[in-house]
Protein backbone atom coordinates (compact mmCIF):
# COMPACT_ATOMS: atom_id res chain seq x y z
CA UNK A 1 129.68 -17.09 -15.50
CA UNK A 2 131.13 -19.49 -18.00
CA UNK A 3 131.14 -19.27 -21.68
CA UNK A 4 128.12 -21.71 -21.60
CA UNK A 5 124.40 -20.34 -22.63
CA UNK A 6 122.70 -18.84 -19.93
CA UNK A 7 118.96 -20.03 -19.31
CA UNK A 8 116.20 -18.65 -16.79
CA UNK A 9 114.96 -21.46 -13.89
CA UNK A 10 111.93 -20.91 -12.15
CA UNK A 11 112.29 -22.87 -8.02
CA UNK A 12 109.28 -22.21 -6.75
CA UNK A 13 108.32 -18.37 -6.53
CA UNK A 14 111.99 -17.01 -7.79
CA UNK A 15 113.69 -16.76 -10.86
CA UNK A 16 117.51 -17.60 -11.60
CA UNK A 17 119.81 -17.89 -14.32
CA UNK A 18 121.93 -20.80 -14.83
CA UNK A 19 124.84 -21.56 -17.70
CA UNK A 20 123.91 -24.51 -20.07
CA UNK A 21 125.63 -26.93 -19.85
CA UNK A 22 125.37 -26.68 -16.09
CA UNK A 23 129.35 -28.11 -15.31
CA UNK A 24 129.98 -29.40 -12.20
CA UNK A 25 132.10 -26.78 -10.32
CA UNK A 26 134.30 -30.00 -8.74
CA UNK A 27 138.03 -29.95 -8.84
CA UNK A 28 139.27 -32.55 -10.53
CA UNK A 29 142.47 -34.92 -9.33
CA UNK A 30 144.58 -33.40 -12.31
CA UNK A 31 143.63 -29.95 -10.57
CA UNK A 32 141.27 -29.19 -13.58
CA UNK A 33 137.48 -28.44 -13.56
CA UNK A 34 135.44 -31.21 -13.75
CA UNK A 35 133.02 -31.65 -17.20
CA UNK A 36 130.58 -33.92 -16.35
CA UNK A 37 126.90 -32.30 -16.04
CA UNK A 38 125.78 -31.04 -12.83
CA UNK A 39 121.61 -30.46 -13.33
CA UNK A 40 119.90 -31.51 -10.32
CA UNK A 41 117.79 -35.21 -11.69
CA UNK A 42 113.75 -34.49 -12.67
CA UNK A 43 114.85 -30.86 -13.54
CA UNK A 44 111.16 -30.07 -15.10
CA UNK A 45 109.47 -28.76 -18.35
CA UNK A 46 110.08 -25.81 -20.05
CA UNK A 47 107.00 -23.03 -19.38
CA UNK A 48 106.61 -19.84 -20.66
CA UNK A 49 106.31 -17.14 -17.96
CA UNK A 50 104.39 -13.71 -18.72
CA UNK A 51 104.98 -10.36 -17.13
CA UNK A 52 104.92 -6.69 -17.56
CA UNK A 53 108.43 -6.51 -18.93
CA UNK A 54 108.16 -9.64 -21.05
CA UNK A 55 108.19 -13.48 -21.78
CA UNK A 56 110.43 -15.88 -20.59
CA UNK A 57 111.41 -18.87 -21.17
CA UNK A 58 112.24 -21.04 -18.41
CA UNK A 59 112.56 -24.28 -17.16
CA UNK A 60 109.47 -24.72 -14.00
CA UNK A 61 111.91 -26.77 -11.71
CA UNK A 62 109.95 -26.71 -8.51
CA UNK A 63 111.47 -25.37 -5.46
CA UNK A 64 113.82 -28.49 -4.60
CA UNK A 65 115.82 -27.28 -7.52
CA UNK A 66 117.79 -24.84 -6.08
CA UNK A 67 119.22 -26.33 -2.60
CA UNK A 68 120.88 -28.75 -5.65
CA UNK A 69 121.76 -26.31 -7.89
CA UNK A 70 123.66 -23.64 -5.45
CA UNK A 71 126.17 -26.79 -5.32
CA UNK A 72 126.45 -27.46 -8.60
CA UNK A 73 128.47 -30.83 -8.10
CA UNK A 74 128.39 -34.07 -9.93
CA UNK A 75 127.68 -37.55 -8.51
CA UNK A 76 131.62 -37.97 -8.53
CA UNK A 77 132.64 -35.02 -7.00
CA UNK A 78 130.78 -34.25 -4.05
CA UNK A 79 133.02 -33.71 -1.32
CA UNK A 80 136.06 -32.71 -3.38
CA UNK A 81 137.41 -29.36 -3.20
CA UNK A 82 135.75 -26.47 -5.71
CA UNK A 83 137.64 -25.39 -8.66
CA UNK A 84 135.22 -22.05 -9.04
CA UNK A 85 131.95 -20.94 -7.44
CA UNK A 86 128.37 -21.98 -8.17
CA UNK A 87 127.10 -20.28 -11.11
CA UNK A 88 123.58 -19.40 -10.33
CA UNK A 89 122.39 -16.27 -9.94
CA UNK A 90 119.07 -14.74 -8.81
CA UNK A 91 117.49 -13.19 -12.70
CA UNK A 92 118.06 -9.50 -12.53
CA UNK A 93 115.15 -8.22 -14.92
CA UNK A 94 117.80 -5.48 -16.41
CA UNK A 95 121.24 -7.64 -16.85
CA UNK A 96 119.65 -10.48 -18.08
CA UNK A 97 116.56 -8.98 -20.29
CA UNK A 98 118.45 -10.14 -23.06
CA UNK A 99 116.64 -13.89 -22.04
CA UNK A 100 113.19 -11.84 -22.18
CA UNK A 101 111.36 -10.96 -25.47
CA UNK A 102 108.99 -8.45 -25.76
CA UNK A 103 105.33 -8.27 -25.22
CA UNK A 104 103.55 -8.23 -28.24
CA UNK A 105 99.51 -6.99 -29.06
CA UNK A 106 98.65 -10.76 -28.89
CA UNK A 107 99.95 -11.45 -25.56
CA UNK A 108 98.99 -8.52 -23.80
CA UNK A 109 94.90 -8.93 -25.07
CA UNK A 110 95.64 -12.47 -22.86
């Protein structure tokens, strides 16, 4: 993963975790990784997301997000050769519970 802030995407039924700023993963023609954003266009709303080992915050992306997202390329760089690999991941509940927070009394009485 990058040095970027990691946040939690909901596509469809399954959780991932993406960096933000999602950079495209496009080699550039000075041989350098490209900057420019990569998050698939009508990304969604944020949405809380309630279970028995927390809340999360995610962004509800609908299930065309991810066929975008495993790319992770920029309008420019489509068919140019990859400087690293995709950076989404499927949310593991135990690496990344630091992106959960607790239940509290209010939530669970819900």
């Amino acid at each position: 993963m990058s040095e970027s802030e990691l946040v939690a995407v909901l596509a469809g039924n399954d959780l991932y975790v993406v960096p933000n700023p999602m950079l495209c993963t496009g080699r550039t023609t000075k041989r350098k990784r490209c900057r420019f954003n990569a998050w698939p266009q009508d990304c969604g709303e944020w949405a809380y997301i309630v279970s028995r080992a927390g809340i999360l915050y995610a962004i509800d992306a609908g299930p065309g997000f991810l066929s975008e997202a495993r790319v992770q390329r920029c309008d420019v760089h489509t068919d140019t050769p990859a400087f690293c690999t995709p950076e989404i991941e499927p949310l593991d509940p135990q690496r990344h519970a630091f992106l959960m927070y607790p239940l509290t009394d209010e939530w669970r009485r819900l």
